[in-house]
C-alpha atoms as a PDB file:
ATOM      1  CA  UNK A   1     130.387  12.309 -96.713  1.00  0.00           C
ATOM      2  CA  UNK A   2     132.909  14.950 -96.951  1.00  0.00           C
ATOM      3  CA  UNK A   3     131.935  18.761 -96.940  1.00  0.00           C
ATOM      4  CA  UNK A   4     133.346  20.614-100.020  1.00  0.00           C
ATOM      5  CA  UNK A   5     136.929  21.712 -98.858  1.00  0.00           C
ATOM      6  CA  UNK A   6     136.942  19.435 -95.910  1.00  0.00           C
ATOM      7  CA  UNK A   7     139.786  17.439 -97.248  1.00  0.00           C
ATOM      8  CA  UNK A   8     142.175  19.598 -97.130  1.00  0.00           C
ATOM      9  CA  UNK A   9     141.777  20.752 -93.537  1.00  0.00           C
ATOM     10  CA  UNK A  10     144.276  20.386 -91.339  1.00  0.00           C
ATOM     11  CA  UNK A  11     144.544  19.423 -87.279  1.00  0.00           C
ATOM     12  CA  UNK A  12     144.321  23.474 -86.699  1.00  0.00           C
ATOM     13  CA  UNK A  13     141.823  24.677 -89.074  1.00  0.00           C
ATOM     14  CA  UNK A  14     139.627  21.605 -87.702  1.00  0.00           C
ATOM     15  CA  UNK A  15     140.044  23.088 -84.278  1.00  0.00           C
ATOM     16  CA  UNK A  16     138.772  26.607 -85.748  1.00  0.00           C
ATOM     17  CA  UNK A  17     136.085  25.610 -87.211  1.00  0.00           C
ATOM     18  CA  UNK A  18     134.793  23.889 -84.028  1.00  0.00           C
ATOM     19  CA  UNK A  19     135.238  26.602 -82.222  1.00  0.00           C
ATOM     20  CA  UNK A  20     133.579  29.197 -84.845  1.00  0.00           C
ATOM     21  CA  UNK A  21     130.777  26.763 -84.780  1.00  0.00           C
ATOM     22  CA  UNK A  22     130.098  26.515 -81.119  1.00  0.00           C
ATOM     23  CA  UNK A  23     129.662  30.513 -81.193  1.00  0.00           C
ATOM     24  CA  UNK A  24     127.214  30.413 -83.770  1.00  0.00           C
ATOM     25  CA  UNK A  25     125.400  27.627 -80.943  1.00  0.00           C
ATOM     26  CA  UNK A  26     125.884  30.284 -78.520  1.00  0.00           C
ATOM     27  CA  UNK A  27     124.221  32.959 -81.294  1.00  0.00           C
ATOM     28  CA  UNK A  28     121.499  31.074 -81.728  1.00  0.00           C
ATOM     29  CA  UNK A  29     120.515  30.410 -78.369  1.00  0.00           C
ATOM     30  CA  UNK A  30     121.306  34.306 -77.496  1.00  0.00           C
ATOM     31  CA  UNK A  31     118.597  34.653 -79.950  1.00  0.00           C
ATOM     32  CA  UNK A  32     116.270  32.365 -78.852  1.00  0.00           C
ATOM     33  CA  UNK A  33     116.308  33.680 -75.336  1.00  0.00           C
ATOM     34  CA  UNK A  34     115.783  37.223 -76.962  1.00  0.00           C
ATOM     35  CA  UNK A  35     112.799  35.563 -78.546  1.00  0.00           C
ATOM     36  CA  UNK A  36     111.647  33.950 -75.393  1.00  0.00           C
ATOM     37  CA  UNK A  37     111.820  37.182 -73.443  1.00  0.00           C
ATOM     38  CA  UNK A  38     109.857  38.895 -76.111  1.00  0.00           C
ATOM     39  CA  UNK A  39     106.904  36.567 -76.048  1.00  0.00           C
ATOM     40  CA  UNK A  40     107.585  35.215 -79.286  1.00  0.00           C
ATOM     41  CA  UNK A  41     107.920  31.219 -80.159  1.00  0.00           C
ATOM     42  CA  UNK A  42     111.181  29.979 -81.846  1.00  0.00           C
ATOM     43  CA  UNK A  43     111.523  29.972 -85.524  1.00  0.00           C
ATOM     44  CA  UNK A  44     110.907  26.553 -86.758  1.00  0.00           C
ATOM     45  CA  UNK A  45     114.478  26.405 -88.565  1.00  0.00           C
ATOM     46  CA  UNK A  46     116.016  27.058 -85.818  1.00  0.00           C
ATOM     47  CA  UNK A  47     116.124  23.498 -84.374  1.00  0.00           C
ATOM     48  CA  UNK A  48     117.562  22.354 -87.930  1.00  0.00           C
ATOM     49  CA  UNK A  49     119.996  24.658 -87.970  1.00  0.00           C
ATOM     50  CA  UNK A  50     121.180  23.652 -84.393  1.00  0.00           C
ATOM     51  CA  UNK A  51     121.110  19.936 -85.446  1.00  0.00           C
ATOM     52  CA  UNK A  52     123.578  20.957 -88.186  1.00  0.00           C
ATOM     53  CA  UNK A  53     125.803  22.575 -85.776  1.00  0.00           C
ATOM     54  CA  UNK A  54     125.963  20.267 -83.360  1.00  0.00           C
ATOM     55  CA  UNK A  55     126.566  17.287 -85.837  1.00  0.00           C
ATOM     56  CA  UNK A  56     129.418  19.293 -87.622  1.00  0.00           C
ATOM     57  CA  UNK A  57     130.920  19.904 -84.011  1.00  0.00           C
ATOM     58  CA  UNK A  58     130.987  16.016 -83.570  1.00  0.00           C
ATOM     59  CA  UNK A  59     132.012  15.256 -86.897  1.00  0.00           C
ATOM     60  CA  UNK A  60     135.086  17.669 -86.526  1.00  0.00           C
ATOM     61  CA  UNK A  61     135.664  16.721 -83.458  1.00  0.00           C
ATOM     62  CA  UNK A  62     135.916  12.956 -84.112  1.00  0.00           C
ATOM     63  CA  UNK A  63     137.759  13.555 -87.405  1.00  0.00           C
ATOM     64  CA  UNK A  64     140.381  15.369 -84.913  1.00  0.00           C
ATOM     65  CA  UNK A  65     140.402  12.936 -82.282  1.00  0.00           C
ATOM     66  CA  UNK A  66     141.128   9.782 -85.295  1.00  0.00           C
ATOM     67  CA  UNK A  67     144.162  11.888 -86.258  1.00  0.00           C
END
């Protein structure tokens, strides 16, 4: 299912939002390492929100590959 707007994005702004997604990956595991290096466990939304990321960098990235 498409996210709101997604049909009208084109080859490019595909390509920007993959790669403004993989630097919110690299955020959160910048933050997680912070965490680690603190002594303090990873927030337990963490892993969904990385399972969002990395399934809208696949999506976007198949949906740019098809066209």
């Amino acid at each position: 299912m498409p996210e709101i707007g997604e049909e009208f994005m084109d080859g490019d702004m595909k390509i920007g939002a993959i790669i403004e997604l993989q630097g919110v990956k690299e955020e959160i595991l910048t933050i997680e390492n912070e965490l680690a290096r603190k002594g303090i466990d990873k927030p337990k939304g963490f892993s969904t929100l990385k399972g969002y990321v990395k399934d809208r960098i696949n999506e976007l990235s198949a949906e740019k590959i098809e066209k």
